[in-house]
C-alpha atoms as a PDB file:
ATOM      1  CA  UNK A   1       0.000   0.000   0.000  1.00  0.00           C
ATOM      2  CA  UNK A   2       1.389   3.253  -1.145  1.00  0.00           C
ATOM      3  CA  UNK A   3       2.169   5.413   1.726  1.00  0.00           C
ATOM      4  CA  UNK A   4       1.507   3.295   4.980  1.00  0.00           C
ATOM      5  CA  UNK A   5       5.340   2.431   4.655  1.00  0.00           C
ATOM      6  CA  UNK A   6       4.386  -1.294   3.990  1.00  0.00           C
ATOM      7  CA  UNK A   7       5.224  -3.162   0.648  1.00  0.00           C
ATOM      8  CA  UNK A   8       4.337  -6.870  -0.377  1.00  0.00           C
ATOM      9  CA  UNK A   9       7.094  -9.516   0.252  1.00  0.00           C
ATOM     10  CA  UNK A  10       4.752 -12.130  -0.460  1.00  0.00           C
ATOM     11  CA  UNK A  11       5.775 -11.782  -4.382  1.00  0.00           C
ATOM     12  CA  UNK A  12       9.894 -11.607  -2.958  1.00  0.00           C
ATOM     13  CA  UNK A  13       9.561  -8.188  -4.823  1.00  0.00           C
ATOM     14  CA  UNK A  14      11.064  -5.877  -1.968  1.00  0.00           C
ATOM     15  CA  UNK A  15      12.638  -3.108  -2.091  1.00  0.00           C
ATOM     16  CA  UNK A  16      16.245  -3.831  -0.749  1.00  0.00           C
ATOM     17  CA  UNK A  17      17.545  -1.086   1.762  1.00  0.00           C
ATOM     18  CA  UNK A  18      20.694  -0.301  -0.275  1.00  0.00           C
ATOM     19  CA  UNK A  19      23.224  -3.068  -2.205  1.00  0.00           C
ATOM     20  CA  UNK A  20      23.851  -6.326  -0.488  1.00  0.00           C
ATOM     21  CA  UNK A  21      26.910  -5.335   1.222  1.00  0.00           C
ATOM     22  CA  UNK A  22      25.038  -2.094   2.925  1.00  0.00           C
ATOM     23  CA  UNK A  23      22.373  -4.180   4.339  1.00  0.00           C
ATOM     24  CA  UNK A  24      24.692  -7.318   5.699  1.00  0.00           C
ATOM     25  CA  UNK A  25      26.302  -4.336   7.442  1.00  0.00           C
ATOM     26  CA  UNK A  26      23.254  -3.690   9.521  1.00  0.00           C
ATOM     27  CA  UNK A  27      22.360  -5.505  12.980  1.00  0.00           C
ATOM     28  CA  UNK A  28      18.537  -5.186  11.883  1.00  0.00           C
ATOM     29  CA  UNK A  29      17.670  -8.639  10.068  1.00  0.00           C
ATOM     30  CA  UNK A  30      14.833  -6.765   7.884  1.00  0.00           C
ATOM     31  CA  UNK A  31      17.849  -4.772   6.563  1.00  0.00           C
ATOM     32  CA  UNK A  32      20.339  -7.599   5.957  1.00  0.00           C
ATOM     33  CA  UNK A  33      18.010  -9.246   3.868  1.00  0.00           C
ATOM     34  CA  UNK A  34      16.437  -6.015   2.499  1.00  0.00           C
ATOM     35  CA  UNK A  35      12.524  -7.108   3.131  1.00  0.00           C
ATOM     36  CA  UNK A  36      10.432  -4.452   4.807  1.00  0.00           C
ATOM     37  CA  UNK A  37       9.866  -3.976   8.180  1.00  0.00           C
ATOM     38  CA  UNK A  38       6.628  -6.352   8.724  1.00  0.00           C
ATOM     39  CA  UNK A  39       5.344  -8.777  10.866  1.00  0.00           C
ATOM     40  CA  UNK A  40       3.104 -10.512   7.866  1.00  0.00           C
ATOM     41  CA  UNK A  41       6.244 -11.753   6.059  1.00  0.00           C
ATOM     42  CA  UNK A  42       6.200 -14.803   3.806  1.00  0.00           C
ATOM     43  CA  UNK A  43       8.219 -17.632   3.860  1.00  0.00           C
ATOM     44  CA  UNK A  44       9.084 -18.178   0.300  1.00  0.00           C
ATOM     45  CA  UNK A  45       9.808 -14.115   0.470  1.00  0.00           C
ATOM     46  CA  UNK A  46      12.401 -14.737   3.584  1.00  0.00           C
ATOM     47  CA  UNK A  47      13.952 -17.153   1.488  1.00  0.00           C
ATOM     48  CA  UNK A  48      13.880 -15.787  -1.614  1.00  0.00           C
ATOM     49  CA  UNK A  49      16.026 -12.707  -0.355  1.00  0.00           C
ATOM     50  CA  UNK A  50      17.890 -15.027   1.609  1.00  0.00           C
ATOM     51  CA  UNK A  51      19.437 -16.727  -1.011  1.00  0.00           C
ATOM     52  CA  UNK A  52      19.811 -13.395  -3.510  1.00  0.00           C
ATOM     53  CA  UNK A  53      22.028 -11.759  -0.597  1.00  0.00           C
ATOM     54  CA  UNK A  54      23.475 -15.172   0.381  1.00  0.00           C
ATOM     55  CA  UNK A  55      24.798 -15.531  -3.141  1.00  0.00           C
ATOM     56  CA  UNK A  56      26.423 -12.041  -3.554  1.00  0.00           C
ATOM     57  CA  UNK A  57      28.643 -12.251  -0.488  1.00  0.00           C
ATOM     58  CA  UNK A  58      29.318 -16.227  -0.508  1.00  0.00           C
ATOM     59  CA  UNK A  59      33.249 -16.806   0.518  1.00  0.00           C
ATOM     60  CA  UNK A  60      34.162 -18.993  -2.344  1.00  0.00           C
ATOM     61  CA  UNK A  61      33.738 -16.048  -4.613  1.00  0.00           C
ATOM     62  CA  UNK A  62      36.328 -14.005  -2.524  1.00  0.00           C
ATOM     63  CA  UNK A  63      39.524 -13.510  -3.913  1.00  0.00           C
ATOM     64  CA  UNK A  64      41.659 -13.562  -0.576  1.00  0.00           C
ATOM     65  CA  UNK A  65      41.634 -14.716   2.942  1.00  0.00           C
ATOM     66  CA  UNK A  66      40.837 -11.308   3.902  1.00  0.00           C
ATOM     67  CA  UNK A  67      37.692 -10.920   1.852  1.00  0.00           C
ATOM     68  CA  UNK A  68      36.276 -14.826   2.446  1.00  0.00           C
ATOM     69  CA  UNK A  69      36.822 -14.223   6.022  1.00  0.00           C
ATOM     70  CA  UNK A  70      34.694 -11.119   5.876  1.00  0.00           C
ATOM     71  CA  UNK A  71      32.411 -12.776   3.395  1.00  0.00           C
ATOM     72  CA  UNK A  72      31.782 -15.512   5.965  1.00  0.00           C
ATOM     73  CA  UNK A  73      31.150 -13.047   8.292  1.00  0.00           C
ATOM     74  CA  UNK A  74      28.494 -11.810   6.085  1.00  0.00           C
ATOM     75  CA  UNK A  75      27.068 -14.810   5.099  1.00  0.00           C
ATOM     76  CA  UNK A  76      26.572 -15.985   8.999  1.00  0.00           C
ATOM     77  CA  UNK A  77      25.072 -12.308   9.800  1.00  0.00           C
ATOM     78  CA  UNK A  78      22.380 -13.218   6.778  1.00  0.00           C
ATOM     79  CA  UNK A  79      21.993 -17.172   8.187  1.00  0.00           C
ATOM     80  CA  UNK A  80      20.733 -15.170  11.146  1.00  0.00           C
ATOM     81  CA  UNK A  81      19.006 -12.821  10.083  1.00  0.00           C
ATOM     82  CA  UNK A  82      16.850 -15.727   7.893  1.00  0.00           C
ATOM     83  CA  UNK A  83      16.339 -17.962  11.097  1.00  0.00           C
ATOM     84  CA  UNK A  84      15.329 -14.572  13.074  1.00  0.00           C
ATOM     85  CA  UNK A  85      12.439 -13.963  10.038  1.00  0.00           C
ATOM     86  CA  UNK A  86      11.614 -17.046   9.912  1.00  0.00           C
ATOM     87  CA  UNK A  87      10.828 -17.761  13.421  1.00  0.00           C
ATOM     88  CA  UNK A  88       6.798 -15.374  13.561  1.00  0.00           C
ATOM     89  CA  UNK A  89       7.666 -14.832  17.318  1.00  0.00           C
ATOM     90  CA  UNK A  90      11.439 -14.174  16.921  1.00  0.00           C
ATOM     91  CA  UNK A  91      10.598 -11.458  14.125  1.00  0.00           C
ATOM     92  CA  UNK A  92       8.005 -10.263  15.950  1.00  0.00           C
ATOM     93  CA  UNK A  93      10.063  -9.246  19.003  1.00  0.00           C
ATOM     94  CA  UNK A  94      12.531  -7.780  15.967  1.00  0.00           C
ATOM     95  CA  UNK A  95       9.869  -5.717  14.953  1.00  0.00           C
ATOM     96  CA  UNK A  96       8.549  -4.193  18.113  1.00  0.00           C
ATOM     97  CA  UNK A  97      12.318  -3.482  18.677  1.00  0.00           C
ATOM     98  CA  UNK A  98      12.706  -1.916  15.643  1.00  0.00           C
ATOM     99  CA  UNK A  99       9.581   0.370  16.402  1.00  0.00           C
ATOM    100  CA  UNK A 100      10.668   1.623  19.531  1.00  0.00           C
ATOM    101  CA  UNK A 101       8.693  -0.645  22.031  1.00  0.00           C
ATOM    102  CA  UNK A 102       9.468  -1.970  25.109  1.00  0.00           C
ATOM    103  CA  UNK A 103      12.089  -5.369  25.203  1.00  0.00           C
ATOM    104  CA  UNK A 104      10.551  -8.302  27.440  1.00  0.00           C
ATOM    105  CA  UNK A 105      13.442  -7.227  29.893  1.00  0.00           C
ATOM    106  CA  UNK A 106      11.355  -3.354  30.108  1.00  0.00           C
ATOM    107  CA  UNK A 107       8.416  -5.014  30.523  1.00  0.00           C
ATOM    108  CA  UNK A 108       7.469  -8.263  31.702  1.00  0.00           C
ATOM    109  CA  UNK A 109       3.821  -8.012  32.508  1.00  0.00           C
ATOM    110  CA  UNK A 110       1.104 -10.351  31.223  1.00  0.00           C
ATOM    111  CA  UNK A 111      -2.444  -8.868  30.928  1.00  0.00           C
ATOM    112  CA  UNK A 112      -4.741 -10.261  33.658  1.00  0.00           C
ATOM    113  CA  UNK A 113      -7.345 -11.992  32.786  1.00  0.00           C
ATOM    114  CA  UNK A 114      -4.240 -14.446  31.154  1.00  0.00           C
ATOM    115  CA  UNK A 115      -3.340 -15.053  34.579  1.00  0.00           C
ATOM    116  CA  UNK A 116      -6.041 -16.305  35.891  1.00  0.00           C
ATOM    117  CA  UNK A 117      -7.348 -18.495  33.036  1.00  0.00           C
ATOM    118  CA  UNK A 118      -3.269 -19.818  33.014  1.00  0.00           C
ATOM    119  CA  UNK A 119      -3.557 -20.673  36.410  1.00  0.00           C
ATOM    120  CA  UNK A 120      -6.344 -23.006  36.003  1.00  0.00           C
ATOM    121  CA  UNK A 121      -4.740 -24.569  32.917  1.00  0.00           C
ATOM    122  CA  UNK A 122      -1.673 -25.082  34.985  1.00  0.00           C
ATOM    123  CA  UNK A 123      -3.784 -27.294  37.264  1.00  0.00           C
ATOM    124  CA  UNK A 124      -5.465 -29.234  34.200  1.00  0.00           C
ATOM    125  CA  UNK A 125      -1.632 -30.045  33.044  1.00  0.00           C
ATOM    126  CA  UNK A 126      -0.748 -31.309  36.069  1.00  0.00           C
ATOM    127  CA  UNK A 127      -4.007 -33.551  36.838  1.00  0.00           C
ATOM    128  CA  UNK A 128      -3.054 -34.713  33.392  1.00  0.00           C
ATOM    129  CA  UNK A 129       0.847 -35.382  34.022  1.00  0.00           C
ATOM    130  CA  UNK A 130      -0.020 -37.072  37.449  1.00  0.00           C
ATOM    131  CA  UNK A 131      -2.609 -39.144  35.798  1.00  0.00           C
ATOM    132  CA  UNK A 132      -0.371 -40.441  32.897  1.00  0.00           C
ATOM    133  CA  UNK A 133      -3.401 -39.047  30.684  1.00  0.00           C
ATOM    134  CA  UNK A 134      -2.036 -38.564  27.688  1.00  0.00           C
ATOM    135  CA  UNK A 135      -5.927 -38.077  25.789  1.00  0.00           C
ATOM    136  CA  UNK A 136      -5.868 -35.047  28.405  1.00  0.00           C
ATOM    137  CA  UNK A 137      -2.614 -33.584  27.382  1.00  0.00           C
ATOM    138  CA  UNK A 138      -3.023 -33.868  23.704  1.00  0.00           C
ATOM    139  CA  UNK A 139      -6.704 -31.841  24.188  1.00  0.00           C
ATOM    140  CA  UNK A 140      -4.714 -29.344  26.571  1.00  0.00           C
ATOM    141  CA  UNK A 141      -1.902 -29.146  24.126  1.00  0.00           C
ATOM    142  CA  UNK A 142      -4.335 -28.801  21.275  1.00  0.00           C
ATOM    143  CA  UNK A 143      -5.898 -26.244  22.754  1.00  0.00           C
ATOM    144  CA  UNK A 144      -2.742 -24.075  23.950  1.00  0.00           C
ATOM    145  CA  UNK A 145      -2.122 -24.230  20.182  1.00  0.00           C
ATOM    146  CA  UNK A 146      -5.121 -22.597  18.868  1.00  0.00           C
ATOM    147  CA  UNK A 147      -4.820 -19.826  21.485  1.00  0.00           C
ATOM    148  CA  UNK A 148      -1.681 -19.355  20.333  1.00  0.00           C
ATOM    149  CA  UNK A 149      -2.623 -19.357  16.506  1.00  0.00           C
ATOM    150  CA  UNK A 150      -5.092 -16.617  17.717  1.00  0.00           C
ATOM    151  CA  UNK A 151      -2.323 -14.561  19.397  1.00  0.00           C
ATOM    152  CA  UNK A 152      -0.338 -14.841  16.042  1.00  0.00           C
ATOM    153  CA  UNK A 153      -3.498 -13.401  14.377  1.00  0.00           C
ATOM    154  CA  UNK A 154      -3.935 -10.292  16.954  1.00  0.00           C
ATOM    155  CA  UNK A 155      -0.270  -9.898  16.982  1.00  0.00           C
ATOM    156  CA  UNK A 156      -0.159  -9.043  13.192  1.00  0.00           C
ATOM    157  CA  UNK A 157      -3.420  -7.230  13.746  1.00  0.00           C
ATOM    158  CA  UNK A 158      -1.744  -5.083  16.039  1.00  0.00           C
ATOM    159  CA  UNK A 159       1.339  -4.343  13.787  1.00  0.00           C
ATOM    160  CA  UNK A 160      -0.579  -2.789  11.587  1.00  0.00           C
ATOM    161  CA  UNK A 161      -2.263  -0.503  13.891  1.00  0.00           C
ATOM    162  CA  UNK A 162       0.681   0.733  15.838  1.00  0.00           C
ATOM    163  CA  UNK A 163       1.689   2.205  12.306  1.00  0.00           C
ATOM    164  CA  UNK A 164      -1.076   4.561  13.422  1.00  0.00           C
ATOM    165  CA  UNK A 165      -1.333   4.166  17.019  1.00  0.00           C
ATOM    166  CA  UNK A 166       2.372   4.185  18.766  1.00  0.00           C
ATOM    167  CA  UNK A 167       0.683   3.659  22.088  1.00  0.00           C
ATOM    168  CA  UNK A 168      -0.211  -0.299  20.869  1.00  0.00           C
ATOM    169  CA  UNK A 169       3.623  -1.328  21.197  1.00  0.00           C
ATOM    170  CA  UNK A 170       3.158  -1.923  25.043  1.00  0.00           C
ATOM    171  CA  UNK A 171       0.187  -3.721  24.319  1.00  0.00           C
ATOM    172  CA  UNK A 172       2.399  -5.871  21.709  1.00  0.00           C
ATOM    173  CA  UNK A 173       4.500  -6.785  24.315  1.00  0.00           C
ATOM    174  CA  UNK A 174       1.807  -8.128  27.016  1.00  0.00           C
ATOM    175  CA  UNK A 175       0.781 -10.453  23.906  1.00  0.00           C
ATOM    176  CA  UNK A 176       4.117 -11.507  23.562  1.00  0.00           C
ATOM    177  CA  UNK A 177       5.312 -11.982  27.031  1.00  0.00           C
ATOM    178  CA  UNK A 178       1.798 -14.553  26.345  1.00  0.00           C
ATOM    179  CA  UNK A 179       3.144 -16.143  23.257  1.00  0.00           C
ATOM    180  CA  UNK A 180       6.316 -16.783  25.211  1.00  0.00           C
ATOM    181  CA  UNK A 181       4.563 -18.355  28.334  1.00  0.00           C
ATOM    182  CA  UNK A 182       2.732 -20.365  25.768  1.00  0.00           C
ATOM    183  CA  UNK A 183       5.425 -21.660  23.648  1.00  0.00           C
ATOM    184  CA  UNK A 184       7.426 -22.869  27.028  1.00  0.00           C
ATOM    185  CA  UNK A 185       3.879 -24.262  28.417  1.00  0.00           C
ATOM    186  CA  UNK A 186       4.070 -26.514  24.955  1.00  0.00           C
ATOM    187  CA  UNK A 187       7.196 -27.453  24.915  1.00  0.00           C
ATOM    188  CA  UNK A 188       6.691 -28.687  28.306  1.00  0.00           C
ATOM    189  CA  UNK A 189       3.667 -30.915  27.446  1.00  0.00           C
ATOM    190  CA  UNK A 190       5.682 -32.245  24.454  1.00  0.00           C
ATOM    191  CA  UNK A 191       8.455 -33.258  26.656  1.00  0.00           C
ATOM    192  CA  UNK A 192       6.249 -34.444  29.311  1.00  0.00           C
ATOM    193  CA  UNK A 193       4.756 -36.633  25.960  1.00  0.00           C
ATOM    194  CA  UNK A 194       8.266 -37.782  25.012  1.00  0.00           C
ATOM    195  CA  UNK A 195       8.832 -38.989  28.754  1.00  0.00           C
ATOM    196  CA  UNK A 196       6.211 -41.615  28.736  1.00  0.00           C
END
């Protein structure tokens, strides 16, 4: 959309931020791969610039130590940046950097009413790890999921409006202090599966 400062990456189409070795130079993994700032990045499109900056710095086509050394540099600053973009909450927390919100050190609240209903999931998982039920786990970690899918959903939903709204990177953080607590709450259950 013209104007709102967002492009499409879906179609791997971006506008780079400056040549390859410009971008690699930058800490922020939107610039090293030259894709716009955006939660709603594809896939495909994280790839796709992936590889194009991945093959202009690659240290076999340096011509001395010096420059593969610095080309490897490069090329493990843009392996980085892709697993950062690729990961929705890793890029997320990117993002909300980028935009001048709060880090999960500056604020590590969770909104309230997650509290309570966590609580009372706690106690489901445990009846379910004391019982050896794995039927209940699966449903609990089925469920944990979808919430989480829906958090994904708001998160992105809330991307776009802090491009009008500044005050909705706080609230961006409370969701992601949740997606955090729920991605540890699953990886718990799975291990707690893998146990048995």
């Amino acid at each position: 959309m013209a104007g709102d400062g967002r492009t499409d990456a879906s179609s791997g189409d971006a506008d780079p931020a400056g040549s390859a070795s410009e971008a690699v130079d930058a800490a922020d993994p939107f610039e090293r791969l030259g894709l716009p700032p955006r939660f709603d990045l594809e896939t495909d499109a994280i790839d796709r610039a992936w590889i194009r900056r991945a093959a202009e710095c690659h240290p076999d086509r340096a011509a001395d130590p010096v420059a593969a050394a610095e080309a490897s540099r490069r090329a493990a600053a843009l392996n980085d940046a892709r697993t950062t973009l690729r990961d929705p909450e890793r890029r997320a927390d990117r993002l909300l950097r980028r935009l001048g919100g709060p880090s999960a050190a500056e604020e590590k609240g969770l909104p309230p009413a997650f509290l309570a209903g966590m609580m009372e999931l706690r106690e489901r998982v445990e009846e379910a790890v004391a019982d050896a039920d794995p039927a209940a786990r699966e449903e609990i970690e089925r469920e944990v999921a979808a919430e989480r899918d829906d958090l994904i959903a708001r998160v992105g939903a809330l991307f776009v409006e802090a491009a009008d709204d500044p005050d909705r990177l706080r609230e961006i953080r409370l969701e992601l202090n949740v997606w955090r607590y729920q991605e540890r709450l699953l990886a718990e259950l799975r291990d707690t599966a893998g146990s048995r």
